[in-house]
C-alpha atoms as a PDB file:
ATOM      1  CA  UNK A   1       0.000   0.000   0.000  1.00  0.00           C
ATOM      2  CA  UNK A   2       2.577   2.783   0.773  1.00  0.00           C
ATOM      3  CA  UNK A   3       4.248   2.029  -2.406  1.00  0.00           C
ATOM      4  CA  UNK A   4       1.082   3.075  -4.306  1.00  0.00           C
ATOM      5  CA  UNK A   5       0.545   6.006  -2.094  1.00  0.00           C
ATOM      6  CA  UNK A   6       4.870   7.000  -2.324  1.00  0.00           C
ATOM      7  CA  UNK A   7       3.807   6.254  -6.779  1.00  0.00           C
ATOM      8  CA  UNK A   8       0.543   8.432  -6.502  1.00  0.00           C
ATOM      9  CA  UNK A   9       2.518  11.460  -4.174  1.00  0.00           C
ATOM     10  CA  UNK A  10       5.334  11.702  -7.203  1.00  0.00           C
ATOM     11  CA  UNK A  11       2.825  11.494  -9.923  1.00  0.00           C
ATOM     12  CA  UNK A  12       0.590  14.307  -8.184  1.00  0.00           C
ATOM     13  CA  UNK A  13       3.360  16.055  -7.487  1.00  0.00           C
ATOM     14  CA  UNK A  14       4.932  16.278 -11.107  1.00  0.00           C
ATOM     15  CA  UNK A  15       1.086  16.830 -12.329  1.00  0.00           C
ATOM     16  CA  UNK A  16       0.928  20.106 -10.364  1.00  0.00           C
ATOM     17  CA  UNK A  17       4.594  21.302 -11.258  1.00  0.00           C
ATOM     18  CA  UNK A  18       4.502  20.060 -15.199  1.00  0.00           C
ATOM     19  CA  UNK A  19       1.042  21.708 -15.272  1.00  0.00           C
ATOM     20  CA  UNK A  20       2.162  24.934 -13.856  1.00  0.00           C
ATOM     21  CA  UNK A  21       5.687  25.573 -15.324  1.00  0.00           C
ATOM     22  CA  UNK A  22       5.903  22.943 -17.809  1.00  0.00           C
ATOM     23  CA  UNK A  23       7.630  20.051 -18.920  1.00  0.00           C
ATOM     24  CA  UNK A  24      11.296  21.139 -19.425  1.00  0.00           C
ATOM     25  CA  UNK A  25      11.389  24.134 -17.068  1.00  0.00           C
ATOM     26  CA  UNK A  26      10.426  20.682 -14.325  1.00  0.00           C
ATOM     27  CA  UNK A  27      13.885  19.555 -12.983  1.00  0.00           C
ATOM     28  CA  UNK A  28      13.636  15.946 -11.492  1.00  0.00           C
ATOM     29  CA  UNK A  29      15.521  17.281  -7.776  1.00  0.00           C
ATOM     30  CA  UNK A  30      12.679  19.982  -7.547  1.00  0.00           C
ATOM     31  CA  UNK A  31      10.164  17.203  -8.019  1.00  0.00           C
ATOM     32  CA  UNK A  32      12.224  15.432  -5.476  1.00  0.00           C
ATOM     33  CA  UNK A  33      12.245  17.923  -2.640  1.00  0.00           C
ATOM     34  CA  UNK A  34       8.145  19.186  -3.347  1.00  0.00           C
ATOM     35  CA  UNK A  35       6.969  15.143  -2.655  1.00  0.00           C
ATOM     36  CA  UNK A  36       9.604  15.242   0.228  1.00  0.00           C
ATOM     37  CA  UNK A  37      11.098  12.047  -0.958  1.00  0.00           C
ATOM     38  CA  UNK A  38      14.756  10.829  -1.703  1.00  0.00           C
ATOM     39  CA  UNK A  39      16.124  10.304  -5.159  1.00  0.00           C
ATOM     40  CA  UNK A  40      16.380   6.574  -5.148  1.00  0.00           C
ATOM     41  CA  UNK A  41      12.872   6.257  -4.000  1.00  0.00           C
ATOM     42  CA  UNK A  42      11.665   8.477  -7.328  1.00  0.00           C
ATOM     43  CA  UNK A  43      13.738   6.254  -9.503  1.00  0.00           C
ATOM     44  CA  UNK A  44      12.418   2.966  -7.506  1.00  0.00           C
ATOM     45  CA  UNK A  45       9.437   4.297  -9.201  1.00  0.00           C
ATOM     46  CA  UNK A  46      10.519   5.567 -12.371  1.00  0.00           C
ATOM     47  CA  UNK A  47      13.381   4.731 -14.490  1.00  0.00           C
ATOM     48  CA  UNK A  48      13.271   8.530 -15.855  1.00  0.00           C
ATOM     49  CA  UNK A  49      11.523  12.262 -16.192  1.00  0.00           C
ATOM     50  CA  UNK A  50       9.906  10.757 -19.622  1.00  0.00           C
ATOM     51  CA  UNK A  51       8.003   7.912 -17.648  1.00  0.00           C
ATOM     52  CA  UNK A  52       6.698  10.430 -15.101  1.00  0.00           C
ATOM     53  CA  UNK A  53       5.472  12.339 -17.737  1.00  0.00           C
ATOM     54  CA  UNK A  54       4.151   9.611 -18.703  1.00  0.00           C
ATOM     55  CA  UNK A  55       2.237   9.049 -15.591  1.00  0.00           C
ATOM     56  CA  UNK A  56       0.983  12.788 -15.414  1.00  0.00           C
ATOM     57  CA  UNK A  57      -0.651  12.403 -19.039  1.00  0.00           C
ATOM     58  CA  UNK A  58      -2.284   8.981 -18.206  1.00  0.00           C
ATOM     59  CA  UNK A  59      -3.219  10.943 -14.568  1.00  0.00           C
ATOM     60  CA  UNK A  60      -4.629  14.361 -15.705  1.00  0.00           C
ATOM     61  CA  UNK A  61      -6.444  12.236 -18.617  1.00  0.00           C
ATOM     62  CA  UNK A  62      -8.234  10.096 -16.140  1.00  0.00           C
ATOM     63  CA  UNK A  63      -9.076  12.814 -14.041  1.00  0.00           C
ATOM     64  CA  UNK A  64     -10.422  14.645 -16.904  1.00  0.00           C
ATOM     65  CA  UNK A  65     -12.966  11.973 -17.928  1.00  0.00           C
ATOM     66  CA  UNK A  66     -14.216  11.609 -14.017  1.00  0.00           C
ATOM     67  CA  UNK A  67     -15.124  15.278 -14.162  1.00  0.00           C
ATOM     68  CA  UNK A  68     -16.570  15.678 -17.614  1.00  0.00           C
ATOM     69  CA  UNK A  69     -18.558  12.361 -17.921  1.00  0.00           C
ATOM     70  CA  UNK A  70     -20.796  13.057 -14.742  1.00  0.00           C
ATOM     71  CA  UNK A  71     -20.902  16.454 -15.748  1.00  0.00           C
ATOM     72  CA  UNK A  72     -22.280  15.805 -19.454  1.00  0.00           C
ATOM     73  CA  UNK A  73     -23.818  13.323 -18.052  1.00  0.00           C
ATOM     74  CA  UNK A  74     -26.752  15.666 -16.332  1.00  0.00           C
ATOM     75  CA  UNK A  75     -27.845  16.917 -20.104  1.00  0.00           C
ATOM     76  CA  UNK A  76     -30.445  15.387 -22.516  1.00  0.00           C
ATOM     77  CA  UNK A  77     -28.693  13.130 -24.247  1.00  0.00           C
ATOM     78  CA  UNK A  78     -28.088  14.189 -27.973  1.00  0.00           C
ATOM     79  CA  UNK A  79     -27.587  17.641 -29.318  1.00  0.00           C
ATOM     80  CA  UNK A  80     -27.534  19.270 -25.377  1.00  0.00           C
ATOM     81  CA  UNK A  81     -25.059  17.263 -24.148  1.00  0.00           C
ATOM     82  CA  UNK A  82     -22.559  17.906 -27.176  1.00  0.00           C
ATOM     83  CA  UNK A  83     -23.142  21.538 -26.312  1.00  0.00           C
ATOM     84  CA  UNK A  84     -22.408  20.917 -22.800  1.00  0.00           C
ATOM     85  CA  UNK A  85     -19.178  20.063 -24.154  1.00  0.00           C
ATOM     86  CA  UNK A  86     -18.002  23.736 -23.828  1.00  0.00           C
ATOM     87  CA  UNK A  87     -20.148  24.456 -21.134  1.00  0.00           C
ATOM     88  CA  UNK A  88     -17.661  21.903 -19.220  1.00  0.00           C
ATOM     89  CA  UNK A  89     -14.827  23.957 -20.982  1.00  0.00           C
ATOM     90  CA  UNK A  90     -16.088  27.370 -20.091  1.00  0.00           C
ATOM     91  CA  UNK A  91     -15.837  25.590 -16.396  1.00  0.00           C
ATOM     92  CA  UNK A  92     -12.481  24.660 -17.080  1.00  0.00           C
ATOM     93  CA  UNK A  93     -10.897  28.119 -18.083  1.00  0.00           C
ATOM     94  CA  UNK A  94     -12.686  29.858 -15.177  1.00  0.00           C
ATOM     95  CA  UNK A  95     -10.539  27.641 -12.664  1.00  0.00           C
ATOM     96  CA  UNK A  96      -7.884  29.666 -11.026  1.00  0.00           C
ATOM     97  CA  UNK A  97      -5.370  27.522 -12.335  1.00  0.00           C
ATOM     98  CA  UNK A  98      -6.178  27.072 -15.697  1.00  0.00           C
ATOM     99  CA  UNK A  99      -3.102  26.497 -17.688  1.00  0.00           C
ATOM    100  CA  UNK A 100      -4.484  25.072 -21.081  1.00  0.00           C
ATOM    101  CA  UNK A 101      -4.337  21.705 -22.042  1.00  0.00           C
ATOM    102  CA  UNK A 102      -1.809  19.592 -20.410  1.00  0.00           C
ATOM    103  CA  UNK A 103      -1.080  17.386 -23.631  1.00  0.00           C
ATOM    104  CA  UNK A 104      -0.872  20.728 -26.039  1.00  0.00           C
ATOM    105  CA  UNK A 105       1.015  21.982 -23.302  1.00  0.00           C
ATOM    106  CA  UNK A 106       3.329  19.324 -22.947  1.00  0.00           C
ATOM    107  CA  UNK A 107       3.474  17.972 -26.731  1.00  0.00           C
ATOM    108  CA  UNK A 108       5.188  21.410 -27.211  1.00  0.00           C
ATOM    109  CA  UNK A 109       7.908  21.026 -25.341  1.00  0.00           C
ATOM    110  CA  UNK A 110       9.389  17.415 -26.178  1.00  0.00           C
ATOM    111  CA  UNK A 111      11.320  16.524 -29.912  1.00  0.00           C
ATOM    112  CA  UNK A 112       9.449  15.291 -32.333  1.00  0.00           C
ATOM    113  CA  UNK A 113      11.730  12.254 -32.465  1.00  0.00           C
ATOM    114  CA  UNK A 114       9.890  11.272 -29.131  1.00  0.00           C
ATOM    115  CA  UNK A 115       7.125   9.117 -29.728  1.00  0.00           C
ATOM    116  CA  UNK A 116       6.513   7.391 -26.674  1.00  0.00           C
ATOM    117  CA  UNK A 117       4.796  10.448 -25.159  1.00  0.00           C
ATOM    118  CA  UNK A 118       3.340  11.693 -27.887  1.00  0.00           C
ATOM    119  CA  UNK A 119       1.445   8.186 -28.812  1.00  0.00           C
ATOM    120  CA  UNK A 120       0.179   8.527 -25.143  1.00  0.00           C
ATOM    121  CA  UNK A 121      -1.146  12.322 -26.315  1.00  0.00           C
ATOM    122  CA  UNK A 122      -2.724  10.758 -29.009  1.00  0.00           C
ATOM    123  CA  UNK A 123      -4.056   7.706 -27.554  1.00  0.00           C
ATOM    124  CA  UNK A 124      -5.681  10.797 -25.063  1.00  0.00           C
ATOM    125  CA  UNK A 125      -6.893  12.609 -27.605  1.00  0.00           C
ATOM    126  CA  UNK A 126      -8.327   9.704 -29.385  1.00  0.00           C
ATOM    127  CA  UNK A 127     -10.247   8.780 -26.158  1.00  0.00           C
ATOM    128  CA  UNK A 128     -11.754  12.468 -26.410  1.00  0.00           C
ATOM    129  CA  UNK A 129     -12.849  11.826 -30.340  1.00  0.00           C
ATOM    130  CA  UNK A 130     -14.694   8.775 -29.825  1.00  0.00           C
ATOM    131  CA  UNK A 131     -16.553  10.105 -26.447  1.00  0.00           C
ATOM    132  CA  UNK A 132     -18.060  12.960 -28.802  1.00  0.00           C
ATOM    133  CA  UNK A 133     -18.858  10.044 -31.335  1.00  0.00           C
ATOM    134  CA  UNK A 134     -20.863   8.197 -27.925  1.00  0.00           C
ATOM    135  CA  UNK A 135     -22.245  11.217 -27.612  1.00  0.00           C
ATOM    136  CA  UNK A 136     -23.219  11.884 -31.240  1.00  0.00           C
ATOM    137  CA  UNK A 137     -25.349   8.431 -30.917  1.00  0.00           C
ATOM    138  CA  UNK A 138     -27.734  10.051 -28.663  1.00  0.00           C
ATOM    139  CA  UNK A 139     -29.121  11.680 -32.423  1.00  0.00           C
ATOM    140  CA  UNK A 140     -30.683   9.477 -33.730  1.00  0.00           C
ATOM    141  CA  UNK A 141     -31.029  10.729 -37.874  1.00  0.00           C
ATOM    142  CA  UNK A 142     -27.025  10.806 -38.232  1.00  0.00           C
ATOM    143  CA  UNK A 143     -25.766   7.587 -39.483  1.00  0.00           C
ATOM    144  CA  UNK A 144     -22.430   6.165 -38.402  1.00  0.00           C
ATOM    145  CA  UNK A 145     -20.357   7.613 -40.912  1.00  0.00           C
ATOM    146  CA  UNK A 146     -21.786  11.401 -39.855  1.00  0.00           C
ATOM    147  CA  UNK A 147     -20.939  10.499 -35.979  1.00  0.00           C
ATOM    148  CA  UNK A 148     -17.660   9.840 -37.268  1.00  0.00           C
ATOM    149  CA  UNK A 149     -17.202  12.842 -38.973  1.00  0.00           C
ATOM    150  CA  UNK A 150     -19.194  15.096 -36.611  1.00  0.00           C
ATOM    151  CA  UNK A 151     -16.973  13.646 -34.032  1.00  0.00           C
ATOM    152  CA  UNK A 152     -13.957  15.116 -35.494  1.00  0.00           C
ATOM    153  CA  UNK A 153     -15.279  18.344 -36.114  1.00  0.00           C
ATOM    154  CA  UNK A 154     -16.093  18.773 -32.595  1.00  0.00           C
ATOM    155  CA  UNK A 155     -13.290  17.524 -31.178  1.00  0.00           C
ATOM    156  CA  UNK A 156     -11.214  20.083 -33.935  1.00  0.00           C
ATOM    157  CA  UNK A 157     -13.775  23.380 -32.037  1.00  0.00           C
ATOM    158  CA  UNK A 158     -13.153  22.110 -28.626  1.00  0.00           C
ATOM    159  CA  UNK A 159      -9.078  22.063 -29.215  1.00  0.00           C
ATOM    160  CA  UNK A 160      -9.284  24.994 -30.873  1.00  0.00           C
ATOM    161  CA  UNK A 161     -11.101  26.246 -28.510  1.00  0.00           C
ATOM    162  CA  UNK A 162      -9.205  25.457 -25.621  1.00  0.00           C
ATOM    163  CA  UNK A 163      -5.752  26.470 -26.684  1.00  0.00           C
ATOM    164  CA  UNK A 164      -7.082  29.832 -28.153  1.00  0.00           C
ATOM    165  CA  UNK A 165      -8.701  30.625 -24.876  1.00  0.00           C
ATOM    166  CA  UNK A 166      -5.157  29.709 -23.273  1.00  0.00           C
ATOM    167  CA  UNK A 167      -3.106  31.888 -25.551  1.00  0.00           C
ATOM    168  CA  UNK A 168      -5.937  35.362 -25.678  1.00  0.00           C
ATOM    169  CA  UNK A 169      -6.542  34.354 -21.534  1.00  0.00           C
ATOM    170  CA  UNK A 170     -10.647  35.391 -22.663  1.00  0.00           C
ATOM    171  CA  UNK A 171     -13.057  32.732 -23.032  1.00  0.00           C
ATOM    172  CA  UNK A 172     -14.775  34.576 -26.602  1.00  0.00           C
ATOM    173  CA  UNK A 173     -12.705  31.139 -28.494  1.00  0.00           C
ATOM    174  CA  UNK A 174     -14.483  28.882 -26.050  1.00  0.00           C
ATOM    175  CA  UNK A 175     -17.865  30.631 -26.906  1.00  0.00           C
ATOM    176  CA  UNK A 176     -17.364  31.033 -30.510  1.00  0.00           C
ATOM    177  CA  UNK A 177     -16.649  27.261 -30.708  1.00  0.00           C
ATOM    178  CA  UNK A 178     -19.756  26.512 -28.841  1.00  0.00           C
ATOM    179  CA  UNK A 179     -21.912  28.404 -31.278  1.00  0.00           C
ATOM    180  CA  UNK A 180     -20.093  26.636 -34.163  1.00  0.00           C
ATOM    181  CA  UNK A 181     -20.991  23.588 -32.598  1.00  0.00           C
ATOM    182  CA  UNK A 182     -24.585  24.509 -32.120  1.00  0.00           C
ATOM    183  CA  UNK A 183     -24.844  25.385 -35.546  1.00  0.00           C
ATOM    184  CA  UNK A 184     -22.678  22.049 -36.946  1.00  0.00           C
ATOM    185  CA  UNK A 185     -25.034  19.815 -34.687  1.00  0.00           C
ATOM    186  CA  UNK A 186     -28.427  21.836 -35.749  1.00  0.00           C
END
């Protein structure tokens, strides 16, 4: 058990300080001293900074989906609950800490040559893509195919969305993309 709970205080830990300052400007020795551990105990954990990153995508992901899916989930089901989609966002960006997106974030700031974190970004993003596609089933005269592609689109508003809204700090690109959506979905 205190393994888990030593695992969970170094991934929480890095999730906080890669969220706030970002990936490279995140030494391993300051991640050290904020979970007040030692250095062989991090690395007992992880062999390196790339698999904690790992960790925090996989992390802020999951936590992501435990606070939109209840939250969706209190919308019709169907054309509200896609536009709750931003509505969740909106919610997001009025946090004190908001910081963007943690993969947009973080895919900025590692090679392209690494593709270890980036397949876990996409994998991520992928999950996103085929929740609006769940959701798109809740209309019942779009076929498969238009889920699909409706899926996409949305998914392409929300980003856009969300990383315009981090780089103007205003939430008009969150707003605008929720009246594209309302339009796309009409």
């Amino acid at each position: 058990m205190k393994h888990n709970l030593v695992r969970q205080t170094i991934i929480e830990t890095a999730s906080r300080l890669f969220y706030e300052k970002g990936y490279n400007l995140t030494g391993i020795n300051e991640i050290i001293k904020e979970a007040g551990i030692a250095k062989a105990t991090l690395y007992n954990h992880f062999r390196s900074k790339e698999e904690i990153c790992i960790a925090y995508l996989q992390y802020k992901d999951q936590l992501f989906f435990e606070q939109l899916k209840p939250f969706i989930a209190t919308y019709t089901p169907g054309k509200n609950q896609l536009v709750a989609l931003f509505d969740f966002l909106a919610a997001f960006y009025n946090q004190n800490d908001f910081n963007g997106c943690w993969c947009l974030n973080t895919i900025s700031e590692i090679p392209k040559e690494n593709k270890e974190i980036r397949v876990v970004i996409q994998n991520g993003k992928e999950t996103l893509i085929n929740y609006i596609e769940g959701l798109l089933a809740g209309i019942p005269e779009l076929t498969e195919a238009d889920q699909k592609v409706y899926a996409k689109q949305i998914y392409v508003l929300y980003e856009g969305g969300l990383s315009e809204s981090h780089l103007h700090q205003e939430i008009w690109p969150i707003e605008t993309a929720r009246g594209l959506c309302e339009k796309l979905i009409a």
